[in-house]
C-alpha atoms as a PDB file:
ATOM      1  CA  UNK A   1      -9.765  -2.099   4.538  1.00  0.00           C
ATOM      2  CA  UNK A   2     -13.083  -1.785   2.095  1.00  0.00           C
ATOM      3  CA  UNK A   3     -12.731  -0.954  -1.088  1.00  0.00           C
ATOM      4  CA  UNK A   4     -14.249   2.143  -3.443  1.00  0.00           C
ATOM      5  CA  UNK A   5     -14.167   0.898  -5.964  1.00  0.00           C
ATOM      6  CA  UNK A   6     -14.024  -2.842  -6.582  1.00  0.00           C
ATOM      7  CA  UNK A   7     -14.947  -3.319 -10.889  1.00  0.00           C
ATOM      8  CA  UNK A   8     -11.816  -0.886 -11.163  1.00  0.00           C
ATOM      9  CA  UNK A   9      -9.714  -3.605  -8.976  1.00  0.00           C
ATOM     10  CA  UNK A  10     -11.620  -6.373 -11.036  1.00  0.00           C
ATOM     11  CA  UNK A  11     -10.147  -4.766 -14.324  1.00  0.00           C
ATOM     12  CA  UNK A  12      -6.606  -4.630 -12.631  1.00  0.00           C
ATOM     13  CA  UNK A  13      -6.241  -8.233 -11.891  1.00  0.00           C
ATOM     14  CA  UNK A  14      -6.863  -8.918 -15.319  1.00  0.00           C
ATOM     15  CA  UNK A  15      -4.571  -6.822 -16.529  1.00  0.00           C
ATOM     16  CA  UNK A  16      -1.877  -7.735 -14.356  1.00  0.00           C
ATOM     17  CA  UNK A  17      -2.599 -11.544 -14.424  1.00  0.00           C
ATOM     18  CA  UNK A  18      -2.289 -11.282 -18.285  1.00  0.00           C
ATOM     19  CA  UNK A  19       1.552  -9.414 -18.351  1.00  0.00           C
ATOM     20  CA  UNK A  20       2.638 -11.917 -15.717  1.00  0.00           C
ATOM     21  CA  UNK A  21       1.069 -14.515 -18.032  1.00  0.00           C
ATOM     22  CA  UNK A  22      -0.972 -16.507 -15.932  1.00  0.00           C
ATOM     23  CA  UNK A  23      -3.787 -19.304 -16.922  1.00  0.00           C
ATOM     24  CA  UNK A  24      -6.438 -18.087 -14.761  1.00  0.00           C
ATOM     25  CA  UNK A  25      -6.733 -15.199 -12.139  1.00  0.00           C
ATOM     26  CA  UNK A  26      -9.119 -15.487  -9.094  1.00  0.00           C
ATOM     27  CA  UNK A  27     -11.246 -12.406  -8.166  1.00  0.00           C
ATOM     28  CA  UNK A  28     -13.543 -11.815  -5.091  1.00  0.00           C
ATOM     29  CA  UNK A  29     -17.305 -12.409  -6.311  1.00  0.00           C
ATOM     30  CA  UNK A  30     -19.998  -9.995  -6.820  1.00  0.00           C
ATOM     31  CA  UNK A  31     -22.968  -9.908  -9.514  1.00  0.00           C
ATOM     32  CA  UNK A  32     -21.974  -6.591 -11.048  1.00  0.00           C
ATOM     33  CA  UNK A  33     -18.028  -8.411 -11.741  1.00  0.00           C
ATOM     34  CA  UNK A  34     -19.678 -11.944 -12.860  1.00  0.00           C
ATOM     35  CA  UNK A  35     -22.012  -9.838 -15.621  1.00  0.00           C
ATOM     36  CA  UNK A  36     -18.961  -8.055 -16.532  1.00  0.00           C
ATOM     37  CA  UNK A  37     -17.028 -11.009 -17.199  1.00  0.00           C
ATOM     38  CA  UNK A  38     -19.857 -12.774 -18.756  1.00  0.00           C
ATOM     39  CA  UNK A  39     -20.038 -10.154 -21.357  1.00  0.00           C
ATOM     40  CA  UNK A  40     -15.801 -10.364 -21.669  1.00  0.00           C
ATOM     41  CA  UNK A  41     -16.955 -14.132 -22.536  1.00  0.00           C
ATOM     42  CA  UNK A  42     -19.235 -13.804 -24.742  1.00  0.00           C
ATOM     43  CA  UNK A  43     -17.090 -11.499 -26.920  1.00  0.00           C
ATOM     44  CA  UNK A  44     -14.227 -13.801 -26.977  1.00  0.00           C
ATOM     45  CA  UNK A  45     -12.174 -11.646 -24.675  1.00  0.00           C
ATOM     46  CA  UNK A  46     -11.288 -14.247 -22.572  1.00  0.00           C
ATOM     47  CA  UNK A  47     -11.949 -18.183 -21.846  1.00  0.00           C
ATOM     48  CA  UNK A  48     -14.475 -18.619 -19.034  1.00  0.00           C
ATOM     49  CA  UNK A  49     -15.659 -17.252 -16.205  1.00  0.00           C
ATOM     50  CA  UNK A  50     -17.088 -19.517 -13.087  1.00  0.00           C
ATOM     51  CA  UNK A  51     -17.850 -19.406  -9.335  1.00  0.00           C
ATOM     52  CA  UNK A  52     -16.009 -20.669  -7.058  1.00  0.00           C
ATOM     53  CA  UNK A  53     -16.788 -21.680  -3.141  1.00  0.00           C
ATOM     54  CA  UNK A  54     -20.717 -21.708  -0.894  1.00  0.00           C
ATOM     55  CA  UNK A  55     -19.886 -18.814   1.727  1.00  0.00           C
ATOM     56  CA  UNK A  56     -17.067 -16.855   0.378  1.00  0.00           C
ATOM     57  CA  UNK A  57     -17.719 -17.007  -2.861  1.00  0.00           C
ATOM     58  CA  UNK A  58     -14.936 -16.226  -6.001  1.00  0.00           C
ATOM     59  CA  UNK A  59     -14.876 -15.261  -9.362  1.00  0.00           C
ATOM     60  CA  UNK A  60     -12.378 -17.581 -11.404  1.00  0.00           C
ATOM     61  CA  UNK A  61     -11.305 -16.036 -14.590  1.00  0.00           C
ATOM     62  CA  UNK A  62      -9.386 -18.316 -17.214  1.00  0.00           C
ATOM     63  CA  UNK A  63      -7.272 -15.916 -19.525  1.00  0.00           C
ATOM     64  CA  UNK A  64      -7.185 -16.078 -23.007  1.00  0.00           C
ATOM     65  CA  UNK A  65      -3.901 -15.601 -25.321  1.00  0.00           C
ATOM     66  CA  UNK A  66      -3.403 -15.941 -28.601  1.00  0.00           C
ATOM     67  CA  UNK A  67       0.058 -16.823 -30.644  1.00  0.00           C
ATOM     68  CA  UNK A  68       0.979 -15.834 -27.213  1.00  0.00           C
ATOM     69  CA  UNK A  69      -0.750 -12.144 -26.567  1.00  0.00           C
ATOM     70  CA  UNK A  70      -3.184 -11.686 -24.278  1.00  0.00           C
ATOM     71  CA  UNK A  71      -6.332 -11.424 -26.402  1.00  0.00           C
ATOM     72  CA  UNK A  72      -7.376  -8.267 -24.103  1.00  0.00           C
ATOM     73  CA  UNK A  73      -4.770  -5.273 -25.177  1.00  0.00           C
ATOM     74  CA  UNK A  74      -6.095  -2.834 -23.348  1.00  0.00           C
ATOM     75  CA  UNK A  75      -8.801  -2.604 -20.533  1.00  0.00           C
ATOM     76  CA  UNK A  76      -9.378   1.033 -19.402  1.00  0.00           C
ATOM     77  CA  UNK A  77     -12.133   1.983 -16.570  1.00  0.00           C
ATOM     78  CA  UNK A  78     -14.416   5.008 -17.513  1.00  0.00           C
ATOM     79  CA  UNK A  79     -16.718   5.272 -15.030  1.00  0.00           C
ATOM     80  CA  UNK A  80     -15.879   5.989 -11.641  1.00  0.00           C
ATOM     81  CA  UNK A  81     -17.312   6.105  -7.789  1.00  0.00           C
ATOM     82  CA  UNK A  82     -16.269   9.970  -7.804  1.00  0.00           C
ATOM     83  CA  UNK A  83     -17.468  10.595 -11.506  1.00  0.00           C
ATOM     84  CA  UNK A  84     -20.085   8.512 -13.015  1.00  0.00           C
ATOM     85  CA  UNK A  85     -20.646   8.603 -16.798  1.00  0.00           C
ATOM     86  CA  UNK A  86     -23.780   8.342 -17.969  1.00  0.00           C
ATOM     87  CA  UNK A  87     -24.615   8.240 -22.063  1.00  0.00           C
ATOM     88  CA  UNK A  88     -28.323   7.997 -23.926  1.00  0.00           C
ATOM     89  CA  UNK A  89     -28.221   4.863 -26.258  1.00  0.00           C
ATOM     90  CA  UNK A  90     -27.162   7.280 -29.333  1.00  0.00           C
ATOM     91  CA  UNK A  91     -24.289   8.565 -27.221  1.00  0.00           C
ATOM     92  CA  UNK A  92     -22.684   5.393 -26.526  1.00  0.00           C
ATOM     93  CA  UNK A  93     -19.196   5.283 -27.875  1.00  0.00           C
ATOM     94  CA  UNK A  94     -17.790   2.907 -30.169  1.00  0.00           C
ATOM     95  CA  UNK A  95     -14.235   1.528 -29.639  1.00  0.00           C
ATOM     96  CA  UNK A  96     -11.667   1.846 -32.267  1.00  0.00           C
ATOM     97  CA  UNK A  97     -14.025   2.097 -34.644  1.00  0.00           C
ATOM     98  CA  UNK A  98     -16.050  -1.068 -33.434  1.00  0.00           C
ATOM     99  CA  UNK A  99     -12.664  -3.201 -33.166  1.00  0.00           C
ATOM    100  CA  UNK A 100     -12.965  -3.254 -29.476  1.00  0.00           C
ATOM    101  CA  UNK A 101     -16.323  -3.080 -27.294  1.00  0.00           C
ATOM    102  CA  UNK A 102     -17.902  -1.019 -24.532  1.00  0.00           C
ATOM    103  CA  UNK A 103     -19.792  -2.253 -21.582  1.00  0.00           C
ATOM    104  CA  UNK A 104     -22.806  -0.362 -20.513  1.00  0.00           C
ATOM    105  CA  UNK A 105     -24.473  -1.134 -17.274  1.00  0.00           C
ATOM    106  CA  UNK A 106     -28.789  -0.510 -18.454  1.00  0.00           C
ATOM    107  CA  UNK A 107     -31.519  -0.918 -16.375  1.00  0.00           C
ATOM    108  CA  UNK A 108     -31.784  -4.087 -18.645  1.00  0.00           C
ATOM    109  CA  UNK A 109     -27.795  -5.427 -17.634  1.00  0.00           C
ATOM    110  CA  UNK A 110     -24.908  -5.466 -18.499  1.00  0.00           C
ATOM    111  CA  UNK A 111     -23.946  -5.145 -22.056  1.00  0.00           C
ATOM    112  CA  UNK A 112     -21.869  -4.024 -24.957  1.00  0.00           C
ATOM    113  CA  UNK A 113     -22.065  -1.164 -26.598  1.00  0.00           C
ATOM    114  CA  UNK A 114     -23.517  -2.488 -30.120  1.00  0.00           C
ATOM    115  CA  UNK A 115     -26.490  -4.399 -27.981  1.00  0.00           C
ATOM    116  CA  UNK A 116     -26.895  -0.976 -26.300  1.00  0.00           C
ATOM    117  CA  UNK A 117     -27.577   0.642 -29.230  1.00  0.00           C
ATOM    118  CA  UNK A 118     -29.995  -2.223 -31.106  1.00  0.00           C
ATOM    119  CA  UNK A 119     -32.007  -2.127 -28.619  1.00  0.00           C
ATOM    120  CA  UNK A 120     -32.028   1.439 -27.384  1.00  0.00           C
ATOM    121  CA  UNK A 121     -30.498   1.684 -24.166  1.00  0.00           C
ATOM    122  CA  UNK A 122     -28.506   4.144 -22.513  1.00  0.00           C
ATOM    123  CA  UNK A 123     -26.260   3.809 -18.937  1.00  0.00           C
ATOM    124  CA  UNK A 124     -23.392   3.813 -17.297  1.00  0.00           C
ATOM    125  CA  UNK A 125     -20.494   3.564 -19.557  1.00  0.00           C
ATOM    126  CA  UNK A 126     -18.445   0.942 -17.301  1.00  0.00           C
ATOM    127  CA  UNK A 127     -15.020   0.302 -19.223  1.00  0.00           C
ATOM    128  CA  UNK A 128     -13.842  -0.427 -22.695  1.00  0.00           C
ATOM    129  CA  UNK A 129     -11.550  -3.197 -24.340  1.00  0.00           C
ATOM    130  CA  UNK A 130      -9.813  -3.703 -27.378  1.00  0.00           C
END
């Protein structure tokens, strides 16, 4: 069975691997997820992110929790295959009032909101996290 949409099922394994919570969750690969989570990494959303396997490769995702949360509260998807949302680098939305990121997908990568908007780039609003 393929899939439609596959960061929306990347988002959902996090999600669910953090409530049962699990150390690491493992995720098939593509470059669109890995940029994703590299960006969830560099924000401190969650511990690492590496590659797994030569032909069918994986995404391995180590969780992060603190005091025994899961660091990510919330994870919501914005964009999707049947409505794609598109926003100019001044229209880019801040999350809870810059408490939580955005990831915009620019012709430049993948990115958070706040790099976005430094260097003036709009895109596809992909998801936001707090």
């Amino acid at each position: 069975m393929s899939m439609s949409d596959t960061i929306a099922d990347l988002l959902t394994r996090i999600r669910n691997a953090q409530r049962a919570e699990k150390s690491s969750v493992l995720i098939p690969f593509s470059k669109m997820k890995h940029s994703i989570c590299k960006v969830l990494e560099e924000e401190g959303y969650i511990e690492s992110t590496e590659i797994i396997g030569d032909v069918k490769k994986n995404l391995m995702v180590m969780l992060k929790y603190y005091e025994g949360k899961p660091v990510i509260e919330n994870i919501d998807r914005v964009s999707k295959p049947g409505l794609r949302i598109f926003k100019s680098s001044k229209e880019v939305p801040t999350v809870k009032n810059g408490l939580g990121i955005c990831i915009v997908s620019t012709s430049h990568g993948v990115m958070t909101d706040k790099k976005a908007r430094e260097n003036n780039y709009g895109g596809e609003i992909i998801c936001f996290v707090s």
